[in-house]
N, C-alpha and C. Protein backbone atom coordinates (compact mmCIF):
# COMPACT_ATOMS: atom_id res chain seq x y z
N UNK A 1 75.17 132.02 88.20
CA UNK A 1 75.97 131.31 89.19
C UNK A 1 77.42 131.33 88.72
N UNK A 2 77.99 131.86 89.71
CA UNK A 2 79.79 131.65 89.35
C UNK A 2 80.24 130.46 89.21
N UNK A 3 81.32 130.09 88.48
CA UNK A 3 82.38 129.10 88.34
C UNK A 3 83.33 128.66 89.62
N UNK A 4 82.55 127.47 90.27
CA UNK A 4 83.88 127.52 91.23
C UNK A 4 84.81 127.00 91.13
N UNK A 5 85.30 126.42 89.85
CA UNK A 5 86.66 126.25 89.37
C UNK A 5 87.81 127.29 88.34
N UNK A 6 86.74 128.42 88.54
CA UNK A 6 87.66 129.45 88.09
C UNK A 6 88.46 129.60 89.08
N UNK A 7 89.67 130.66 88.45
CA UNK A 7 90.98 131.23 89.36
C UNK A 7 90.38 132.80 89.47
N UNK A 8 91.06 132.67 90.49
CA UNK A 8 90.01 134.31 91.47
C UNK A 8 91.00 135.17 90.57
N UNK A 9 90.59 136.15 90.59
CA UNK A 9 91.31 136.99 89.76
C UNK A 9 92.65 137.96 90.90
N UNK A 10 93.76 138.35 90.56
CA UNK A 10 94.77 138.39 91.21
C UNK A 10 94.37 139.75 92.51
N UNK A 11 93.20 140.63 91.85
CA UNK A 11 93.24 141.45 93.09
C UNK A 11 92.23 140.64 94.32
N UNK A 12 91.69 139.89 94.12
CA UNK A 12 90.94 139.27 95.48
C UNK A 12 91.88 138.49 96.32
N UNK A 13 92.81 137.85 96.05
CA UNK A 13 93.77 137.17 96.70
C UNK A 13 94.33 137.82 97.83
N UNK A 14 94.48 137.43 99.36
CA UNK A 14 95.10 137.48 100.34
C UNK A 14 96.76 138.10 100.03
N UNK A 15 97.13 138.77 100.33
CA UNK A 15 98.71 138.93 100.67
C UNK A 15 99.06 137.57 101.54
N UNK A 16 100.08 136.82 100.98
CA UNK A 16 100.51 136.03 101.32
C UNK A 16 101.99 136.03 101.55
N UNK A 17 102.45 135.06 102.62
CA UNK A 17 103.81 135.44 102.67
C UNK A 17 104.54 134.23 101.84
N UNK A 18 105.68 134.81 101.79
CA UNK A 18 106.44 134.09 100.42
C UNK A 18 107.41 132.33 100.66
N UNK A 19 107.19 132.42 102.36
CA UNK A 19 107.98 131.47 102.43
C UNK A 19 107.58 130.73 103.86
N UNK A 20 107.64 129.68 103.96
CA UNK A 20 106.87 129.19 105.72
C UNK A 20 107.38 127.89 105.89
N UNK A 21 107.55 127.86 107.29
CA UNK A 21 108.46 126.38 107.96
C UNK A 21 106.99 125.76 108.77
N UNK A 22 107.41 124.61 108.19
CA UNK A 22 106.32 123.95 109.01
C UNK A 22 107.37 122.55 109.08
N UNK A 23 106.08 121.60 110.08
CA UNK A 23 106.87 120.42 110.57
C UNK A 23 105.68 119.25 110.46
N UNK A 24 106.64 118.31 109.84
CA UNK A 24 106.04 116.95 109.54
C UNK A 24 106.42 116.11 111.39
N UNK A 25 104.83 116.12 111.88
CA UNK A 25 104.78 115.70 112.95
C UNK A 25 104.21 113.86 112.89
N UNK A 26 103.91 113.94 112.43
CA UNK A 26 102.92 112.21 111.77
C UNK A 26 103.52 111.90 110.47
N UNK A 27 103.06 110.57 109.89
CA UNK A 27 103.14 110.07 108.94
C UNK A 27 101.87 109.14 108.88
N UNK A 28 100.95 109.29 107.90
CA UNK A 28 100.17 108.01 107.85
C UNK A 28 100.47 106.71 107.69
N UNK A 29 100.73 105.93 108.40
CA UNK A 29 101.17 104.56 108.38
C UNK A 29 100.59 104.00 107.06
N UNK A 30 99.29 103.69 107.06
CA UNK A 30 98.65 102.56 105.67
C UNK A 30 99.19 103.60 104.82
N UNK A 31 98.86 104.86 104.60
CA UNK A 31 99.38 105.76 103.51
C UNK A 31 100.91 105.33 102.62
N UNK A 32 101.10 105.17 103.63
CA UNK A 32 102.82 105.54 103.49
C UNK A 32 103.32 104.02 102.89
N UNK A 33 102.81 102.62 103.33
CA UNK A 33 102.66 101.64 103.11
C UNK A 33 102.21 101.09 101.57
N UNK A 34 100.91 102.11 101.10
CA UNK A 34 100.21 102.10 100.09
C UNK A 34 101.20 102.60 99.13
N UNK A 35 101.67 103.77 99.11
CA UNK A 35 102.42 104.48 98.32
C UNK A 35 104.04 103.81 97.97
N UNK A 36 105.06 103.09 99.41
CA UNK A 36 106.10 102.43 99.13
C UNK A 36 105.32 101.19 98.29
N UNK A 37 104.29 100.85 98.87
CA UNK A 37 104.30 99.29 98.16
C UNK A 37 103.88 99.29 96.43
N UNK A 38 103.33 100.44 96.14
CA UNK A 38 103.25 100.46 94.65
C UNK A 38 104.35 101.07 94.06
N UNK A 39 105.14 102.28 94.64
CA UNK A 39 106.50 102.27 93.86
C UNK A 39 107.61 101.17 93.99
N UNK A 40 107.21 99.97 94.77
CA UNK A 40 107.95 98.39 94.62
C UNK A 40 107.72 98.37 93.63
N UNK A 41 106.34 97.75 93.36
CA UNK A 41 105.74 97.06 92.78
C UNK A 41 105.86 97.79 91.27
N UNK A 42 105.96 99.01 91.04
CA UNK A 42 106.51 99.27 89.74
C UNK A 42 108.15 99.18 89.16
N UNK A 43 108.82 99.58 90.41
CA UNK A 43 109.90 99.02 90.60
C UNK A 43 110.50 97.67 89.79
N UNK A 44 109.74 96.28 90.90
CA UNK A 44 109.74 95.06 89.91
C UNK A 44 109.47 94.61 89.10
N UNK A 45 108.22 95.41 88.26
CA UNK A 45 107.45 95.27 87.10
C UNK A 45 108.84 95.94 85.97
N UNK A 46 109.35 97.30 86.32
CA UNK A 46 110.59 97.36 85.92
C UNK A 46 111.45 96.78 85.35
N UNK A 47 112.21 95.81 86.75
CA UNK A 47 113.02 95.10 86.69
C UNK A 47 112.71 93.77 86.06
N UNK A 48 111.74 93.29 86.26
CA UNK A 48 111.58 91.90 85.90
C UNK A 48 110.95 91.55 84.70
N UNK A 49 110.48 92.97 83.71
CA UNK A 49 110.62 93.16 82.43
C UNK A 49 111.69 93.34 81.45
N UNK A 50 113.22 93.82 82.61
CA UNK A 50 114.35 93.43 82.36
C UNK A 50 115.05 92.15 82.00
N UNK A 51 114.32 91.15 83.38
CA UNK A 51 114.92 89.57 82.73
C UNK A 51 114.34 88.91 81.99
N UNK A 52 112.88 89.59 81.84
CA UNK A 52 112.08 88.92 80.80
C UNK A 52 112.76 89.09 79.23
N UNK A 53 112.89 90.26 79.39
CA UNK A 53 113.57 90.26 78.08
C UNK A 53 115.16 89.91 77.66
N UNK A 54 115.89 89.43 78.83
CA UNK A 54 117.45 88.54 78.78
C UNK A 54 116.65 87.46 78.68
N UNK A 55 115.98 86.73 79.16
CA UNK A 55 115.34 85.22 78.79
C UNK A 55 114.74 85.21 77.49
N UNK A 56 114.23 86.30 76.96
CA UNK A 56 113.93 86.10 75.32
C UNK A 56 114.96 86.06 74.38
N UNK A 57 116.53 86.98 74.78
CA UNK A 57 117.35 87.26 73.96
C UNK A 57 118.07 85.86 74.11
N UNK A 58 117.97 84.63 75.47
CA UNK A 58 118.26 83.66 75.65
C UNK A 58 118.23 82.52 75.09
N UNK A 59 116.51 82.64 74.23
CA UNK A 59 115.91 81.78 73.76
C UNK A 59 116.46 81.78 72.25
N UNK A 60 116.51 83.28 71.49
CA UNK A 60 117.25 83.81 70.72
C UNK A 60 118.88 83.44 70.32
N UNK A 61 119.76 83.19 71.45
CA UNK A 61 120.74 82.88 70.93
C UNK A 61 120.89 81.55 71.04
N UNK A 62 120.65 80.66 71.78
CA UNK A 62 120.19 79.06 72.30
C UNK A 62 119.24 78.32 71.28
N UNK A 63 118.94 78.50 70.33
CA UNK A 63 117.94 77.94 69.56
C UNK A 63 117.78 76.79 69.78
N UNK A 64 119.29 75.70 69.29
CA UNK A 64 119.33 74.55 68.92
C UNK A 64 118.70 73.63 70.39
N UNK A 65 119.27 74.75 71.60
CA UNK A 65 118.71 73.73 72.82
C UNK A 65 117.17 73.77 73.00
N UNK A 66 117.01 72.84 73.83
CA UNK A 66 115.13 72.23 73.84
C UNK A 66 114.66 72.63 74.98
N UNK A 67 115.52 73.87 75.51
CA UNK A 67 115.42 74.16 77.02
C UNK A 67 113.88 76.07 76.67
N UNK A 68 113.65 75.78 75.92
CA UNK A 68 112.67 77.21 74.91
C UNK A 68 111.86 77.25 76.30
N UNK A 69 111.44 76.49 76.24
CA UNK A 69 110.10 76.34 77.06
C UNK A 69 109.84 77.15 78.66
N UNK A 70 111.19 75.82 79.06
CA UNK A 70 111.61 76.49 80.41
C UNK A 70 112.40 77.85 80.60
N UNK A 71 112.75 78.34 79.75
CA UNK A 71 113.67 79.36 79.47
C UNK A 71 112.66 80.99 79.96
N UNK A 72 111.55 80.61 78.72
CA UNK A 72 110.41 81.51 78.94
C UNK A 72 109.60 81.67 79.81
N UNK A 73 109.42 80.66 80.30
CA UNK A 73 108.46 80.36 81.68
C UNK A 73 109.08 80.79 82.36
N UNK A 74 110.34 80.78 82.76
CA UNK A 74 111.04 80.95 83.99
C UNK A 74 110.63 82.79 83.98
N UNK A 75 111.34 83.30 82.87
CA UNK A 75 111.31 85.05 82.61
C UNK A 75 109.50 85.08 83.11
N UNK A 76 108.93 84.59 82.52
CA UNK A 76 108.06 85.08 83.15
C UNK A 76 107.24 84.89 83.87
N UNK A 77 107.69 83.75 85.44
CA UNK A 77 107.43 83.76 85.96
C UNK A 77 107.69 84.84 87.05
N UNK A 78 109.26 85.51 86.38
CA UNK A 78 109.80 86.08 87.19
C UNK A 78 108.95 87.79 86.64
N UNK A 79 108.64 88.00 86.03
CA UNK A 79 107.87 89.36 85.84
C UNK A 79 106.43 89.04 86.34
N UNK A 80 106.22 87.98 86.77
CA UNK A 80 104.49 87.58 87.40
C UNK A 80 104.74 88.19 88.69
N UNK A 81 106.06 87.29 89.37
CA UNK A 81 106.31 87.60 90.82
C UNK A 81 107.06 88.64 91.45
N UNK A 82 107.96 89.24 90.77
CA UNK A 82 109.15 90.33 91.04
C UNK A 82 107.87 91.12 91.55
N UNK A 83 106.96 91.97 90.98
CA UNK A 83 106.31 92.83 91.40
C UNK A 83 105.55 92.88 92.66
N UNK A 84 105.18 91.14 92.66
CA UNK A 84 104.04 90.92 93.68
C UNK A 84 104.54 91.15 94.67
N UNK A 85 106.18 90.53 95.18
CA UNK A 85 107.12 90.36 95.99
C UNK A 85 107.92 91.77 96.40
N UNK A 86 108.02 92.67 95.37
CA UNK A 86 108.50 93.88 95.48
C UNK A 86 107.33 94.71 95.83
N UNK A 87 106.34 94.58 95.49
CA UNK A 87 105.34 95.42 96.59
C UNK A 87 104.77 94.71 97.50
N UNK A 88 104.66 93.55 98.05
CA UNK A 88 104.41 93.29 99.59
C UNK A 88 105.68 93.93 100.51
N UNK A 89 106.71 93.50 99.67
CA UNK A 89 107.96 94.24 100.73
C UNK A 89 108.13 95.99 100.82
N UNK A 90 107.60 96.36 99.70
CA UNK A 90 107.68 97.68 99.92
C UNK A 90 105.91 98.53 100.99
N UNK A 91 105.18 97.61 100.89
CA UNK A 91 104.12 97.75 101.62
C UNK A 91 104.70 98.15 102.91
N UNK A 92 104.92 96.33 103.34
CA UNK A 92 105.65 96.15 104.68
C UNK A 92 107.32 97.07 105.34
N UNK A 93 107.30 97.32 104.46
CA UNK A 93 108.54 98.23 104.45
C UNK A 93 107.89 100.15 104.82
N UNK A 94 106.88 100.18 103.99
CA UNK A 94 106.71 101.58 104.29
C UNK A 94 105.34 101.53 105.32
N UNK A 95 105.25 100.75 105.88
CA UNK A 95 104.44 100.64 107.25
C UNK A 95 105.49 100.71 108.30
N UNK A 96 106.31 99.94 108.58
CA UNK A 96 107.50 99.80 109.90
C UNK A 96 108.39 101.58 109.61
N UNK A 97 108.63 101.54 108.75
CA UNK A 97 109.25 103.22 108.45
C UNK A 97 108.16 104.71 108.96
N UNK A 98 107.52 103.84 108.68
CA UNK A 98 106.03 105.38 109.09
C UNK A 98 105.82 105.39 110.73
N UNK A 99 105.53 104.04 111.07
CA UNK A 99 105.42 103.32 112.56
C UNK A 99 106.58 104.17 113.33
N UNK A 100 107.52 103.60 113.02
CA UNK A 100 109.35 104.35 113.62
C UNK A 100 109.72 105.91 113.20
N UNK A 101 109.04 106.01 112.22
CA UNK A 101 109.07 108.20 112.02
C UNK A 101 107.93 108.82 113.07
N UNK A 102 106.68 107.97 113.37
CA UNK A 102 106.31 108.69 114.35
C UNK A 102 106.38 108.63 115.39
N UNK A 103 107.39 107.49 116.08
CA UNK A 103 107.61 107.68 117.24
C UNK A 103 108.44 108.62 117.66
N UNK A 104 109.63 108.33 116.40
CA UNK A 104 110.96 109.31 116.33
C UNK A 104 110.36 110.52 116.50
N UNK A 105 109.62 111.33 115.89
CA UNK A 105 109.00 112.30 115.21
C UNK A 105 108.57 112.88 116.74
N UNK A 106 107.77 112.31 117.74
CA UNK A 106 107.28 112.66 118.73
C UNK A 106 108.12 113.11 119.57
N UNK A 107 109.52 112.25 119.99
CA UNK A 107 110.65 112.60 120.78
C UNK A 107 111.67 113.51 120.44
N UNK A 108 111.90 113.92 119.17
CA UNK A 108 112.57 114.61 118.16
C UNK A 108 111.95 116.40 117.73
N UNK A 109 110.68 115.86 117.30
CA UNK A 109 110.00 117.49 116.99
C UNK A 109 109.47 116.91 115.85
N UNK A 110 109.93 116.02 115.29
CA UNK A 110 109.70 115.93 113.39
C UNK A 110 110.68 116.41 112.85
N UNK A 111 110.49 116.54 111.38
CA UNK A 111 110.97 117.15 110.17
C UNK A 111 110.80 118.40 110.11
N UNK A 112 111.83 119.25 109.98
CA UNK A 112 111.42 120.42 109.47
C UNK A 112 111.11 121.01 108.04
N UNK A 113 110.28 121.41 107.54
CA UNK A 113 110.29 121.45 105.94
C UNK A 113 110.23 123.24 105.69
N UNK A 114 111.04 123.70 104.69
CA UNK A 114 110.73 124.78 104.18
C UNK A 114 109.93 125.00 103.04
N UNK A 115 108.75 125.71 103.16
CA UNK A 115 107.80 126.00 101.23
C UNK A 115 107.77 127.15 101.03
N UNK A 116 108.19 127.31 99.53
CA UNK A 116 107.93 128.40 98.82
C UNK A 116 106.56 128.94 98.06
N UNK A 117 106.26 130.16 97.97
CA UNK A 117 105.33 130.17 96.94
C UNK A 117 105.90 130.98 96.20
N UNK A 118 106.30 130.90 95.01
CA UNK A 118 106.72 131.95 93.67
C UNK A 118 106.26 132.10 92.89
């Protein structure tokens, strides 16, 4: 039995042409939703590992004050929520964008895209 995850060897291959226009007529809405809302959501995990760590360097130069507590909590409340908040909005964000590209998309033609194969 053959391998069907081998690569065909170069003389069985089709002549193919080298270059082709096609058009982005749709967008999957949940898709598109799924995908903005987790590059939020890494996004804020990002960022809010950013203030987490100004609220540590906070705590760091502030010693003498008794504010430690709240200082830390706060940072990380804000790396609990930045993400949660940055991917519901980027969810909701790349649902209304997908929604409005395919209407556009319908009255318009779409996108035109050029691909190579080299």
């Amino acid at each position: 039995m053959s391998n069907p995850f081998a690569m065909p060897d170069s003389n069985s291959l089709p002549v193919m042409e080298t270059r082709s226009v096609v058009r982005l007529k749709r967008v999957g809405v949940l898709s598109s939703g799924m995908v903005l809302g987790t590059l939020g959501a890494i996004g804020g995990l990002l960022g809010g590992g950013v203030v987490f760590l100004f609220s540590l360097l906070a705590v760091g130069f502030n010693s003498a004050n008794n504010d430690t507590v709240s200082t830390l909590g706060g940072g990380a409340l804000i790396l609990v929520f930045t993400p949660l908040i940055y991917g519901i909005g980027g969810f909701i964000g790349g649902v209304i964008y997908a929604f409005i590209y395919n209407i556009l998309a319908g009255m318009t033609g779409g996108l035109q895209m050029e691909f190579s194969r080299e």
